[in-house]
PDB file of N, CA and C in Angstrom:
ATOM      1  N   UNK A   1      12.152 -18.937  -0.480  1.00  0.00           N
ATOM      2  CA  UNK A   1      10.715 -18.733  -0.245  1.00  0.00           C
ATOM      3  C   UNK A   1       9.893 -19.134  -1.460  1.00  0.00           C
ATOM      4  N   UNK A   2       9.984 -20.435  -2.184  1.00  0.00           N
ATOM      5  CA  UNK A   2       9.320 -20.904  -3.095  1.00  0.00           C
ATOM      6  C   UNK A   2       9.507 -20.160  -4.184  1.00  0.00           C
ATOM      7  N   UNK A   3      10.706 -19.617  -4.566  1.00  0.00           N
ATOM      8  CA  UNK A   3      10.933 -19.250  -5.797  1.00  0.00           C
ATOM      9  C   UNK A   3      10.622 -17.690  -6.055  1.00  0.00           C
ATOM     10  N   UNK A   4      10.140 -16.933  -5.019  1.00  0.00           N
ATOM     11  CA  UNK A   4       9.507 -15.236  -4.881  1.00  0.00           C
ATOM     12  C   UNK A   4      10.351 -14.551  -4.110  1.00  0.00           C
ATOM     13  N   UNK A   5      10.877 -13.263  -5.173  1.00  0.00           N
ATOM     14  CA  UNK A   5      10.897 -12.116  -4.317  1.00  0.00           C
ATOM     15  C   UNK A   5      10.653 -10.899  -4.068  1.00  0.00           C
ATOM     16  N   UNK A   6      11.054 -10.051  -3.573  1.00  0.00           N
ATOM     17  CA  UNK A   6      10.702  -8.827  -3.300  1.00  0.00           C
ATOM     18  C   UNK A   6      11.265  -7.721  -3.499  1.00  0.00           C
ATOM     19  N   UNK A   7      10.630  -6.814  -4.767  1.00  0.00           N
ATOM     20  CA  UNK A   7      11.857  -5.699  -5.065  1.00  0.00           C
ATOM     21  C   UNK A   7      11.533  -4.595  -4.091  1.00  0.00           C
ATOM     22  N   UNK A   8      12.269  -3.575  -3.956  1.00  0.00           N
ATOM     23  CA  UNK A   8      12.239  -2.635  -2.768  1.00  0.00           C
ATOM     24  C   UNK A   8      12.534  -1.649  -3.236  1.00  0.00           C
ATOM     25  N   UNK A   9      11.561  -0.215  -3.122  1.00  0.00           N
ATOM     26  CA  UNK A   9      11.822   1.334  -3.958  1.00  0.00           C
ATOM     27  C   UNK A   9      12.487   1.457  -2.373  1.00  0.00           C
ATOM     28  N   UNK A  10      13.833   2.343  -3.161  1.00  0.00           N
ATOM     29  CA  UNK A  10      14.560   2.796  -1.912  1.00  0.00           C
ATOM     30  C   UNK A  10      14.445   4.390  -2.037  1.00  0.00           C
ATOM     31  N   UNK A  11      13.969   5.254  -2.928  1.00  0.00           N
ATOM     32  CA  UNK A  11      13.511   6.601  -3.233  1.00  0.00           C
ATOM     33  C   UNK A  11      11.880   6.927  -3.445  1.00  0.00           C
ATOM     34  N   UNK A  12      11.756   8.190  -3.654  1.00  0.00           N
ATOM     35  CA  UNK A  12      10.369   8.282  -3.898  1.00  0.00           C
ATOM     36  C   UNK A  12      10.154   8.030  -5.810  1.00  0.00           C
ATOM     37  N   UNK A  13      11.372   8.177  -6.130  1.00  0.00           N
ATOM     38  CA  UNK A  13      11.364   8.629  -7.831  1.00  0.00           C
ATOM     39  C   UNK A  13      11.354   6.664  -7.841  1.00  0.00           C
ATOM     40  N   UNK A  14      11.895   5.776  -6.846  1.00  0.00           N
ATOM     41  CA  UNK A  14      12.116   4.147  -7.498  1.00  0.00           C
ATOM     42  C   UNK A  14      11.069   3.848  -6.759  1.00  0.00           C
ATOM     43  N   UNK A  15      10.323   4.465  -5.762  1.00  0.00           N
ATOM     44  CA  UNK A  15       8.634   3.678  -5.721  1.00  0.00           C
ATOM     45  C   UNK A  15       7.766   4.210  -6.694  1.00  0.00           C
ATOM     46  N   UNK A  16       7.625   5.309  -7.498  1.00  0.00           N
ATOM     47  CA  UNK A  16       6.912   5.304  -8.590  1.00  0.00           C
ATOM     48  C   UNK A  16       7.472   4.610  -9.802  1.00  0.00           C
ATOM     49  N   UNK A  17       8.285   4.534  -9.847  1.00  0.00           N
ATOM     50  CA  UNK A  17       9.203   3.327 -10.972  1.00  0.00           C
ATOM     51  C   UNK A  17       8.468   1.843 -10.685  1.00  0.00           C
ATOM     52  N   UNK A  18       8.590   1.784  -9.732  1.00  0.00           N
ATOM     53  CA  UNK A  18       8.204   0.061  -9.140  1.00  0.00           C
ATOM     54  C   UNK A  18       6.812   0.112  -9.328  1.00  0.00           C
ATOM     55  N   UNK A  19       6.122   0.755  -8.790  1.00  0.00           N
ATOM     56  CA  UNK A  19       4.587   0.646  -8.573  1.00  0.00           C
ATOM     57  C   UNK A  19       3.851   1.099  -9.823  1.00  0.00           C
ATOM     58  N   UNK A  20       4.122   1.825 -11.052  1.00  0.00           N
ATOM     59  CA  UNK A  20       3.598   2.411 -12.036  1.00  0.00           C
ATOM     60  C   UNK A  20       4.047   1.628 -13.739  1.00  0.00           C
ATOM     61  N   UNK A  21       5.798   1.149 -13.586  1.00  0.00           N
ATOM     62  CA  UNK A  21       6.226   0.835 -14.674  1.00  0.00           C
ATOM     63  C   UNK A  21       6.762  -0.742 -14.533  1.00  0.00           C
ATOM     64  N   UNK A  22       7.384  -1.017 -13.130  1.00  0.00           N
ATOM     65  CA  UNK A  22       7.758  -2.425 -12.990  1.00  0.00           C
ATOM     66  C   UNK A  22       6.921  -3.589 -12.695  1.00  0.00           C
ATOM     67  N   UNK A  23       5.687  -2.994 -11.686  1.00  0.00           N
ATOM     68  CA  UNK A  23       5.029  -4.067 -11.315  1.00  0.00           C
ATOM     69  C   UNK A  23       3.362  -4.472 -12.654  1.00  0.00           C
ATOM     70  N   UNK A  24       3.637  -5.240 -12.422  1.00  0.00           N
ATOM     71  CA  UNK A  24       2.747  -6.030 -13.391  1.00  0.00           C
ATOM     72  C   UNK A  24       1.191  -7.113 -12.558  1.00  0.00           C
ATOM     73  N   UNK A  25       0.034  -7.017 -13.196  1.00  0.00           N
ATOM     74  CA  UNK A  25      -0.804  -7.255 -12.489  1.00  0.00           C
ATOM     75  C   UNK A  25      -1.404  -8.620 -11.780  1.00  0.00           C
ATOM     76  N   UNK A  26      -0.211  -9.531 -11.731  1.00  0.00           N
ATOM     77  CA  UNK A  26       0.048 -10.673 -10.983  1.00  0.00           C
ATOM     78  C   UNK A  26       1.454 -10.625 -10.257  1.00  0.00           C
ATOM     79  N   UNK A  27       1.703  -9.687  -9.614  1.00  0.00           N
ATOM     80  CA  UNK A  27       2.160  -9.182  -8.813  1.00  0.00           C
ATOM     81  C   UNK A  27       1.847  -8.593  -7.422  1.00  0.00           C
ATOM     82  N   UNK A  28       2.532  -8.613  -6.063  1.00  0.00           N
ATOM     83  CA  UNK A  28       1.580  -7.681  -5.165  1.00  0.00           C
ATOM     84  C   UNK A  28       2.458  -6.356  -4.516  1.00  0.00           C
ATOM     85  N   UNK A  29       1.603  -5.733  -4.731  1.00  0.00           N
ATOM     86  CA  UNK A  29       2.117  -4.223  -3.809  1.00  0.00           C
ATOM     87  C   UNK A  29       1.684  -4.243  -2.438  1.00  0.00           C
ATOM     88  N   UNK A  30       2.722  -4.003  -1.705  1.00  0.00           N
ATOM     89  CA  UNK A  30       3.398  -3.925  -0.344  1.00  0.00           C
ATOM     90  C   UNK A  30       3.589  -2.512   0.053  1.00  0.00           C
ATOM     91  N   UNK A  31       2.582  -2.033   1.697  1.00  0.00           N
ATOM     92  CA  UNK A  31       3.133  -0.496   1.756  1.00  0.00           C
ATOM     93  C   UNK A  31       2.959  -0.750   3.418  1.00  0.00           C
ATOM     94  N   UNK A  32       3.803  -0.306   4.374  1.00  0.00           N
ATOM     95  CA  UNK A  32       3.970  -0.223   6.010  1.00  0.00           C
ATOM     96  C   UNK A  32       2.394   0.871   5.694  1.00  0.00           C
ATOM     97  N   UNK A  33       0.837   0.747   6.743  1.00  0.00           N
ATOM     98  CA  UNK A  33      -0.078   1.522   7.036  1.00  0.00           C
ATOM     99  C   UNK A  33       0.769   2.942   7.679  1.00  0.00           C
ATOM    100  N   UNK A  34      -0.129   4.149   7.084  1.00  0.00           N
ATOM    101  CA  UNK A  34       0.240   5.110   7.941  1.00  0.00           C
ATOM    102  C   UNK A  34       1.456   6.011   8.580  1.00  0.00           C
ATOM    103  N   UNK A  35       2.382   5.474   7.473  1.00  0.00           N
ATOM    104  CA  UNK A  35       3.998   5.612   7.845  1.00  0.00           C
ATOM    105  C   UNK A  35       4.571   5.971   6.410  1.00  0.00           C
ATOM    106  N   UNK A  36       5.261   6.683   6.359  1.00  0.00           N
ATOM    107  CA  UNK A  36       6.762   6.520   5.131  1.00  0.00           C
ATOM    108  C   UNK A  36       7.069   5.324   5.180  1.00  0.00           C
ATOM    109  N   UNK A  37       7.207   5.128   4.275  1.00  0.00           N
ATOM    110  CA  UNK A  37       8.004   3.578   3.556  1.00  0.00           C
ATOM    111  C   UNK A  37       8.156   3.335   2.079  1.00  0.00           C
ATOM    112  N   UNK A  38       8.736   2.430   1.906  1.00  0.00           N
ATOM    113  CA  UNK A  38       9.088   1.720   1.008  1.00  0.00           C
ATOM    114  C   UNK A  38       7.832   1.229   0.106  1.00  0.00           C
ATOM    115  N   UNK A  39       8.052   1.477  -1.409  1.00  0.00           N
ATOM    116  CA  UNK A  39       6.979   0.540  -1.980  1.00  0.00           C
ATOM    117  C   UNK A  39       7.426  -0.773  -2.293  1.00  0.00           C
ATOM    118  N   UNK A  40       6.800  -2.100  -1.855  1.00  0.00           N
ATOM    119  CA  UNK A  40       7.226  -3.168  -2.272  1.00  0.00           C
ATOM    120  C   UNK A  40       6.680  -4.176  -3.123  1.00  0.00           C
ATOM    121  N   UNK A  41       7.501  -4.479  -3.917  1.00  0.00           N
ATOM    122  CA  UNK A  41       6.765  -5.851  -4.739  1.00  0.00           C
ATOM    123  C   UNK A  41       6.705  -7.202  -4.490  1.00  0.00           C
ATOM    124  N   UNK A  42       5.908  -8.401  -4.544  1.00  0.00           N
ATOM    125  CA  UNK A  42       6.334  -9.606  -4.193  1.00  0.00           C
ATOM    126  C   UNK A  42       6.216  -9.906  -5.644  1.00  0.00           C
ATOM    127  N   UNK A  43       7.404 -10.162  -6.450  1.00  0.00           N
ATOM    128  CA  UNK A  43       7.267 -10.542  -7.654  1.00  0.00           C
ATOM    129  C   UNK A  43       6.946 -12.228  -8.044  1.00  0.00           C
ATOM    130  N   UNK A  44       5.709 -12.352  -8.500  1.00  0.00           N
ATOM    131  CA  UNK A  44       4.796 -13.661  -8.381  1.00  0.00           C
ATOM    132  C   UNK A  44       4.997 -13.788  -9.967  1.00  0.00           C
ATOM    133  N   UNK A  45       4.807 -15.096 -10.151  1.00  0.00           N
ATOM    134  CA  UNK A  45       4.222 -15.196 -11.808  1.00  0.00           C
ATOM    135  C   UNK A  45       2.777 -15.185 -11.945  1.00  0.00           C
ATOM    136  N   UNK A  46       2.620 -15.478 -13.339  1.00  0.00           N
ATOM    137  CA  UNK A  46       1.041 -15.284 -13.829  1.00  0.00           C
ATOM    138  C   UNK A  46       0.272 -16.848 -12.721  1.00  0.00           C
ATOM    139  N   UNK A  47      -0.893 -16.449 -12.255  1.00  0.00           N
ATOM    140  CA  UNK A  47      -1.222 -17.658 -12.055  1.00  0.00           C
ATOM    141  C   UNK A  47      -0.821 -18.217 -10.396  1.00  0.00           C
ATOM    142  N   UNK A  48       0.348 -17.719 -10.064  1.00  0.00           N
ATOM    143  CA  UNK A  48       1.208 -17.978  -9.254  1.00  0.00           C
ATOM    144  C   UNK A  48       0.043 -18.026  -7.533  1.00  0.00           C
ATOM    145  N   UNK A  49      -0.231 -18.434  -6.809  1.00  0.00           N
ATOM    146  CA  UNK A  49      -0.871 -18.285  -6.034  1.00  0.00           C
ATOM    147  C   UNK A  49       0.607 -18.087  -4.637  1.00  0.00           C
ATOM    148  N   UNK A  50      -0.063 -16.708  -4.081  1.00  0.00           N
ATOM    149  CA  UNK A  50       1.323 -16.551  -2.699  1.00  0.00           C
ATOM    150  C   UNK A  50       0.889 -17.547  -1.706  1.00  0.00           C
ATOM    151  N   UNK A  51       2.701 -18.402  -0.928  1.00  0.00           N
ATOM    152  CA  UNK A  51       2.577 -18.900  -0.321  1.00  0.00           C
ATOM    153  C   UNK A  51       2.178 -18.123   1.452  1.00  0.00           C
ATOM    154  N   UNK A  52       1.544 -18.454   2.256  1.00  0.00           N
ATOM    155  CA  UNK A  52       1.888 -17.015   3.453  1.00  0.00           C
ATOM    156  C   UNK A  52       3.123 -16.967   3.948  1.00  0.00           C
ATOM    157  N   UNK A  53       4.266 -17.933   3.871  1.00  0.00           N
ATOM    158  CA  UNK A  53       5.486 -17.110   3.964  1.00  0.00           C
ATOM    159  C   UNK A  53       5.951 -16.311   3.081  1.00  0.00           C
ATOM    160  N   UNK A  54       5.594 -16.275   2.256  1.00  0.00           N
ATOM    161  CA  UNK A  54       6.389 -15.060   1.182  1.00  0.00           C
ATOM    162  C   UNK A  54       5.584 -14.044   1.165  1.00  0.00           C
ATOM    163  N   UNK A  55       3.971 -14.295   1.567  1.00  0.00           N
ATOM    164  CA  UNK A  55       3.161 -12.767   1.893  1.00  0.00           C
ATOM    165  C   UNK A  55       3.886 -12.120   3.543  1.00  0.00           C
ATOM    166  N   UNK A  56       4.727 -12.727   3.851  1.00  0.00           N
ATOM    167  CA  UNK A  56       5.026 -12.454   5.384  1.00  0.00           C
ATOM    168  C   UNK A  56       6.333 -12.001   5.074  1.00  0.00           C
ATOM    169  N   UNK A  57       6.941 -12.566   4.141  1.00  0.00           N
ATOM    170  CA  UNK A  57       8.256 -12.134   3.918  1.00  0.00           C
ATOM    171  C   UNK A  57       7.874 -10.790   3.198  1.00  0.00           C
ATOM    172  N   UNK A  58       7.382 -10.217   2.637  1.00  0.00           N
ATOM    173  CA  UNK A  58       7.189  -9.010   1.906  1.00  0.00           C
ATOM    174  C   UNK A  58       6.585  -7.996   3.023  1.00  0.00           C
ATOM    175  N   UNK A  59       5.623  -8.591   4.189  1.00  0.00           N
ATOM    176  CA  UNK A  59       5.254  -7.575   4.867  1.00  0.00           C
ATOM    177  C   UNK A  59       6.687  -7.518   5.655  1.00  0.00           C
ATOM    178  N   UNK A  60       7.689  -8.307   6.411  1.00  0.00           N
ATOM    179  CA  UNK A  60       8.349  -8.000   7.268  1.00  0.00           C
ATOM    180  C   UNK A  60       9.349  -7.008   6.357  1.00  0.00           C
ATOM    181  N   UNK A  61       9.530  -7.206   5.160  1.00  0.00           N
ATOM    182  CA  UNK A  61      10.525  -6.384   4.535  1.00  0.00           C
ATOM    183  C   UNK A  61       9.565  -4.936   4.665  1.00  0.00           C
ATOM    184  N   UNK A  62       9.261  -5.120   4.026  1.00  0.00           N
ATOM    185  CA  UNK A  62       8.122  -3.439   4.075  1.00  0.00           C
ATOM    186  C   UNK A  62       7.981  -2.490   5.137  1.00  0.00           C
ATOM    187  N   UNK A  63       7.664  -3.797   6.411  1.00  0.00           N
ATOM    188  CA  UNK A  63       8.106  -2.921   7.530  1.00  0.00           C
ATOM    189  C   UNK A  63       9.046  -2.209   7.890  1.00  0.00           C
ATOM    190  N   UNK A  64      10.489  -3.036   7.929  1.00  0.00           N
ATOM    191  CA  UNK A  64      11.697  -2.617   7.958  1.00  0.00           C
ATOM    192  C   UNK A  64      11.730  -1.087   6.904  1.00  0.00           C
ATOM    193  N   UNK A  65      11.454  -1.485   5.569  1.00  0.00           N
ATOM    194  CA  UNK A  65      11.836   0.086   4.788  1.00  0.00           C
ATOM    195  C   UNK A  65      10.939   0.640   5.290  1.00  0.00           C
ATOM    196  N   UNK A  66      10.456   0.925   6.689  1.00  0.00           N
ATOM    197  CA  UNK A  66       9.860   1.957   6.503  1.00  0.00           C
ATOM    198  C   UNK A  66      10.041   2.994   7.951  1.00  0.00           C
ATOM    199  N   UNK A  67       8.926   3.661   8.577  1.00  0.00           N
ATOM    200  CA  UNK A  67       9.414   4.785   9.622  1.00  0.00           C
ATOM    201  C   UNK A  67       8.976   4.164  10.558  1.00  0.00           C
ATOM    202  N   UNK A  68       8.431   2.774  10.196  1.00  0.00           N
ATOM    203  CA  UNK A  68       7.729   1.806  11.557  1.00  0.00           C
ATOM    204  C   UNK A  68       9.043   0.754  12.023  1.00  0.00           C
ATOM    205  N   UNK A  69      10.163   1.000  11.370  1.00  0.00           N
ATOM    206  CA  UNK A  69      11.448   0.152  11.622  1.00  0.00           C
ATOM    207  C   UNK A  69      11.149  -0.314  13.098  1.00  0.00           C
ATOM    208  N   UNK A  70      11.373   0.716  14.245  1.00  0.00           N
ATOM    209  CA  UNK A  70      11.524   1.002  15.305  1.00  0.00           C
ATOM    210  C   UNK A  70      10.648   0.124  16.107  1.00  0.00           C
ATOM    211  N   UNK A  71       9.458  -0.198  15.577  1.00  0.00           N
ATOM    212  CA  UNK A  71       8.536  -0.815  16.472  1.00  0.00           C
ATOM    213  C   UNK A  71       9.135  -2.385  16.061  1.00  0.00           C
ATOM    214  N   UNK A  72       7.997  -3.160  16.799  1.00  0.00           N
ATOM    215  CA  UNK A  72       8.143  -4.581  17.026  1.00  0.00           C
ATOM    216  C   UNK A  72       7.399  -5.583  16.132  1.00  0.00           C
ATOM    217  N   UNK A  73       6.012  -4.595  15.684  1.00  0.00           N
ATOM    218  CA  UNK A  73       5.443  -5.349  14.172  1.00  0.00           C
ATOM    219  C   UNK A  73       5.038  -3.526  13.931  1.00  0.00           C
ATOM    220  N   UNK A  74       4.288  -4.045  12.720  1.00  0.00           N
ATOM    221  CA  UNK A  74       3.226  -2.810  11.662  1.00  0.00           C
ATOM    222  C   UNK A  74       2.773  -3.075  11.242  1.00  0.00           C
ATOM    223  N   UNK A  75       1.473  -2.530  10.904  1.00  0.00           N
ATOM    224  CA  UNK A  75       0.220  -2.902   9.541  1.00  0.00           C
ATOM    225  C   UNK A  75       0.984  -2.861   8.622  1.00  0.00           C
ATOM    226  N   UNK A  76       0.811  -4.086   7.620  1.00  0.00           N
ATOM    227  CA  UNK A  76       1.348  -3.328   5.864  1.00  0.00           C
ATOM    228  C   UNK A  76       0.306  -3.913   5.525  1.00  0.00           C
ATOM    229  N   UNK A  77      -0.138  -3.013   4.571  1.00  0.00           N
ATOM    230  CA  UNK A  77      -1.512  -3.743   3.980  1.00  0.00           C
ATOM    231  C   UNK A  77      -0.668  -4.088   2.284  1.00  0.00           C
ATOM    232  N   UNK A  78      -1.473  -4.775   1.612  1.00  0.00           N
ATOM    233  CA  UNK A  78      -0.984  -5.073   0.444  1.00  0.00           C
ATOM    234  C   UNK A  78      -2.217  -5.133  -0.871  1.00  0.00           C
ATOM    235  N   UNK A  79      -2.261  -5.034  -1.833  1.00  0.00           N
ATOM    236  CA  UNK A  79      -3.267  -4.828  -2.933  1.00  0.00           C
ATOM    237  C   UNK A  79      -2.392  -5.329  -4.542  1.00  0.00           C
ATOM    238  N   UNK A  80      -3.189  -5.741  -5.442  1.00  0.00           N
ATOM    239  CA  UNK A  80      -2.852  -5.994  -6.778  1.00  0.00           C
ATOM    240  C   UNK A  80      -2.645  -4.262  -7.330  1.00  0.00           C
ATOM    241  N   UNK A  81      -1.497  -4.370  -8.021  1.00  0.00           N
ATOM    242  CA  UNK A  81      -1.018  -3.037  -8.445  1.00  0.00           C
ATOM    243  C   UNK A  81      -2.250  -2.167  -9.604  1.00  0.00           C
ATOM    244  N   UNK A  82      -3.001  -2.524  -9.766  1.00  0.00           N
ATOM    245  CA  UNK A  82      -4.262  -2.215 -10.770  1.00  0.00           C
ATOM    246  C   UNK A  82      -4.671  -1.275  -9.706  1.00  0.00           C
ATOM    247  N   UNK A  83      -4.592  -1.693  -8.562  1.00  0.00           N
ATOM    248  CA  UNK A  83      -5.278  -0.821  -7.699  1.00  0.00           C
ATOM    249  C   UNK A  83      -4.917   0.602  -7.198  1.00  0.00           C
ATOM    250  N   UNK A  84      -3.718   0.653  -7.685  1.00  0.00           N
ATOM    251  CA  UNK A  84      -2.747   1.841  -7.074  1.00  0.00           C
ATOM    252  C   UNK A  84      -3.301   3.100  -8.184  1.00  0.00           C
ATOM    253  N   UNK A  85      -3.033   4.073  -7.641  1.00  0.00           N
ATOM    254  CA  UNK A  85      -3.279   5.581  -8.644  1.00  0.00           C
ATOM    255  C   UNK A  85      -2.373   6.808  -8.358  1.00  0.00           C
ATOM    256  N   UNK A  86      -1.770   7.662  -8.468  1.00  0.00           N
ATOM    257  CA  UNK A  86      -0.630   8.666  -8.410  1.00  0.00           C
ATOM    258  C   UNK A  86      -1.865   9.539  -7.551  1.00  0.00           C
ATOM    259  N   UNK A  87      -1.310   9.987  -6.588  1.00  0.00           N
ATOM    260  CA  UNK A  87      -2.244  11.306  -5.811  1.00  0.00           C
ATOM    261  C   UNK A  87      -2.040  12.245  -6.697  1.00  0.00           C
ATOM    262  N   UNK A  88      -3.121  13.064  -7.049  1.00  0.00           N
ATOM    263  CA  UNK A  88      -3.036  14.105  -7.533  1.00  0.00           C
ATOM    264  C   UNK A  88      -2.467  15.394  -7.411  1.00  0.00           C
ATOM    265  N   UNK A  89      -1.278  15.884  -7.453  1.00  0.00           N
ATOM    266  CA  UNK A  89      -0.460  16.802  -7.121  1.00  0.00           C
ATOM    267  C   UNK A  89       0.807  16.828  -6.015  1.00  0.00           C
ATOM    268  N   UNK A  90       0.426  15.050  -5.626  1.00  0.00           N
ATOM    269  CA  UNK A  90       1.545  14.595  -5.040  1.00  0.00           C
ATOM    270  C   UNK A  90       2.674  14.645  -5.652  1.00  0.00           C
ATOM    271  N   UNK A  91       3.522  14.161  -4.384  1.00  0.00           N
ATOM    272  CA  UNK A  91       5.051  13.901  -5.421  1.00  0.00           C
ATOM    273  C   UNK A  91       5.033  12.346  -5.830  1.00  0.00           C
ATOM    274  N   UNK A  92       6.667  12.203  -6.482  1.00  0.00           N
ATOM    275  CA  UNK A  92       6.578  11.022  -6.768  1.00  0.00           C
ATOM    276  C   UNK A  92       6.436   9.964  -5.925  1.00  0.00           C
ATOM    277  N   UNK A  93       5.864   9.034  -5.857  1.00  0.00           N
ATOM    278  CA  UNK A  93       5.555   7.714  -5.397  1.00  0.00           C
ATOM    279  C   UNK A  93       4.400   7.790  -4.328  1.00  0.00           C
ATOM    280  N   UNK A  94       3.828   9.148  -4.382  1.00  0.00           N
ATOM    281  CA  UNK A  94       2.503   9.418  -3.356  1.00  0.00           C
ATOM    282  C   UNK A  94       1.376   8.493  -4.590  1.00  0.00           C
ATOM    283  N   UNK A  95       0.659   7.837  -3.709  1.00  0.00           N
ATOM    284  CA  UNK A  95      -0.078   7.033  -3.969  1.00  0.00           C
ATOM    285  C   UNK A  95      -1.472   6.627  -3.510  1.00  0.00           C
ATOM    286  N   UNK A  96      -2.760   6.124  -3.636  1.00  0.00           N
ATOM    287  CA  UNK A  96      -3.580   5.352  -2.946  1.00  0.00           C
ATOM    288  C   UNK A  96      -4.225   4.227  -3.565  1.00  0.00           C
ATOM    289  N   UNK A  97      -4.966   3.606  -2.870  1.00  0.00           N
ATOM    290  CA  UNK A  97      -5.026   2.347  -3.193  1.00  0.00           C
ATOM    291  C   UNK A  97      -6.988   2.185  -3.155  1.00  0.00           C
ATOM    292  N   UNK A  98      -7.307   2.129  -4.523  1.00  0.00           N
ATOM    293  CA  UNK A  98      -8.445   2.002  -4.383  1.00  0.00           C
ATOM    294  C   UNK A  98      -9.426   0.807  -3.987  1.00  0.00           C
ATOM    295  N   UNK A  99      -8.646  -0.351  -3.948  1.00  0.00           N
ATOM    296  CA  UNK A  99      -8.775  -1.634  -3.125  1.00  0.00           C
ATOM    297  C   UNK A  99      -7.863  -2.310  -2.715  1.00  0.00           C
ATOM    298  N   UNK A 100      -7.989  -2.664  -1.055  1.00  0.00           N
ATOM    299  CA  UNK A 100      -6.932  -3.174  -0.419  1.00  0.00           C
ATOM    300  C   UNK A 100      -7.173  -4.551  -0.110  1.00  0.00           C
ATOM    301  N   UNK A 101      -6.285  -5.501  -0.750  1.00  0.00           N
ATOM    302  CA  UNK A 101      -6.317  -7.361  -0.592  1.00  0.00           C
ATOM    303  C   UNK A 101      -6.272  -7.587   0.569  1.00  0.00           C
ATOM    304  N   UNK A 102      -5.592  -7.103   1.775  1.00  0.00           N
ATOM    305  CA  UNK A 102      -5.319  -7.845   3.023  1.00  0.00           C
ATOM    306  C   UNK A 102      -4.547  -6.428   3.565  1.00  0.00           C
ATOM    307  N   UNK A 103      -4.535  -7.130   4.831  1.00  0.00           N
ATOM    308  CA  UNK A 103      -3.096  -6.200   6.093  1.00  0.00           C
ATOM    309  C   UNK A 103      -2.695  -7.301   6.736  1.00  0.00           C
ATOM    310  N   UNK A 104      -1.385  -7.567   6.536  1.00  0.00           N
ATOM    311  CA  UNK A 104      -0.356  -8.582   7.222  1.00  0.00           C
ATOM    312  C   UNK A 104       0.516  -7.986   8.773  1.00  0.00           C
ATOM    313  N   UNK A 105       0.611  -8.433   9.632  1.00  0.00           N
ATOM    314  CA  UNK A 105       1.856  -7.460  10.484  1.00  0.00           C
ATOM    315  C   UNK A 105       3.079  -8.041  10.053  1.00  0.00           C
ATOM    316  N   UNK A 106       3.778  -6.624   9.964  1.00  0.00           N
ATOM    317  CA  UNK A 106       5.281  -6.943   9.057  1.00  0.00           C
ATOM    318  C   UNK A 106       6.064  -6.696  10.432  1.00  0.00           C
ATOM    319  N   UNK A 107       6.876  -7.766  10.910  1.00  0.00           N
ATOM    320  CA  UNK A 107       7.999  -7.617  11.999  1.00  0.00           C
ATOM    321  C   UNK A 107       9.407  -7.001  11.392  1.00  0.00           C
ATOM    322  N   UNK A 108       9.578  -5.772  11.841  1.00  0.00           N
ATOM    323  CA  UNK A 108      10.501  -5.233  11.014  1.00  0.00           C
ATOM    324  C   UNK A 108      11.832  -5.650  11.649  1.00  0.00           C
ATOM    325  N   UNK A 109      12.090  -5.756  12.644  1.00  0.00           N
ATOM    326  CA  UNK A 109      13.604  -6.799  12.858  1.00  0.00           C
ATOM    327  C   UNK A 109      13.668  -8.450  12.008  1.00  0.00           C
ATOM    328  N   UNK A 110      12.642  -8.668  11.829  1.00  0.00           N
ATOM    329  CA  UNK A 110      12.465 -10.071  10.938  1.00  0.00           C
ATOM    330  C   UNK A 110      13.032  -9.729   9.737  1.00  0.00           C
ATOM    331  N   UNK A 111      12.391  -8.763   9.112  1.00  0.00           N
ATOM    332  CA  UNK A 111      12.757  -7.828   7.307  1.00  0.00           C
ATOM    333  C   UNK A 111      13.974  -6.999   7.485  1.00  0.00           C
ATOM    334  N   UNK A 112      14.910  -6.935   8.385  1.00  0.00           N
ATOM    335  CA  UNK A 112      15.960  -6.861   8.491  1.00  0.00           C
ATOM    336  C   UNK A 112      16.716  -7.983   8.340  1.00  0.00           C
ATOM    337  N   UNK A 113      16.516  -8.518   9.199  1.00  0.00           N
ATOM    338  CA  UNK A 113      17.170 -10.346   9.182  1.00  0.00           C
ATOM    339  C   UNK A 113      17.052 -10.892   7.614  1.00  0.00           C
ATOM    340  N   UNK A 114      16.365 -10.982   7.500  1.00  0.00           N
ATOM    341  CA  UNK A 114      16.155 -11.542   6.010  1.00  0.00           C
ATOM    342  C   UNK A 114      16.627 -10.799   4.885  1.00  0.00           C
ATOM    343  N   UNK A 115      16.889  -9.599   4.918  1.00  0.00           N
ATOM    344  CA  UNK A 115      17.629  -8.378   4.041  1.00  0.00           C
ATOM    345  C   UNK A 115      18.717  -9.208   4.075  1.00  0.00           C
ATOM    346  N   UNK A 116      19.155  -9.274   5.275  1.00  0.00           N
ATOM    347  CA  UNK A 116      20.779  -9.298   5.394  1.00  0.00           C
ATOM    348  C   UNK A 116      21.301 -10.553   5.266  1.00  0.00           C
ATOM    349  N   UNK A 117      20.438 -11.906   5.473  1.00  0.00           N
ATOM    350  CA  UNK A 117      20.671 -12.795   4.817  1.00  0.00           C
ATOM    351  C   UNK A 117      20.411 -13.262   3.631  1.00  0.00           C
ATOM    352  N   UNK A 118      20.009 -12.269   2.782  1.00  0.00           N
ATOM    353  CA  UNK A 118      19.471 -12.449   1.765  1.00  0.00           C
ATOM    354  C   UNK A 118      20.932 -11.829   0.414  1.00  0.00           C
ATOM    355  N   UNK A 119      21.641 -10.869   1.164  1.00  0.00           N
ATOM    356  CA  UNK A 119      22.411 -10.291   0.601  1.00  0.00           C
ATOM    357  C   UNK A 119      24.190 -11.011   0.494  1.00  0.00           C
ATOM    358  N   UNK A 120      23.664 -12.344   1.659  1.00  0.00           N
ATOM    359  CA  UNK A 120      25.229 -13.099   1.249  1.00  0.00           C
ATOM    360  C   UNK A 120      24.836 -13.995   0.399  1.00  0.00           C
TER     361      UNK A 120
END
């Protein structure tokens, strides 16, 4: 996918890891709307402009990690990590987003597929 990928918090303690200490602000954060999920990164370089398959590849993954698996697409909206802030008295990796870049539909059997070919 042009050289980009996508890291994936598989806990609540490794989506505040990802979203607070790993991701960097030419980077994009990835979250399934309205659901538990996964925080995701599309790790871009400086400068780097996303191609829309790799903004599609990050929403279909996102979908998949998340409680929207089940359906057939999902909102994931996505934002530059500057934008993110720790909820206040949340737990770890509770979050909001004080400006949101876009909402992609993430096909979560797609972000399965691609997990799993991604892993041979």
């Amino acid at each position: 996918l042009g050289g980009v990928s996508v890291v994936v918090g598989r806990s609540s303690k490794q989506n505040a890891r990802i979203s607070f200490q790993v991701a960097k602000e030419h980077h994009l954060w990835f979250h399934a709307d309205g659901v538990p999920g996964s925080h995701c990164l599309l790790m871009l370089q400086p400068g780097q402009e996303p191609p829309q398959k790799a903004l599609q590849f990050a929403a279909d993954v996102a979908a998949w990690h998340s409680k929207a698996k089940g359906s057939v697409e999902a909102a994931v909206s996505y934002t530059n990590p500057k934008y993110l802030k720790r909820v206040n008295g949340g737990g770890p990796g509770m979050v909001t987003m004080s400006r949101m870049e876009g909402t992609i539909y993430g096909r979560p059997e797609k972000g399965r597929a691609l997990m799993e070919s991604n892993r041979k």
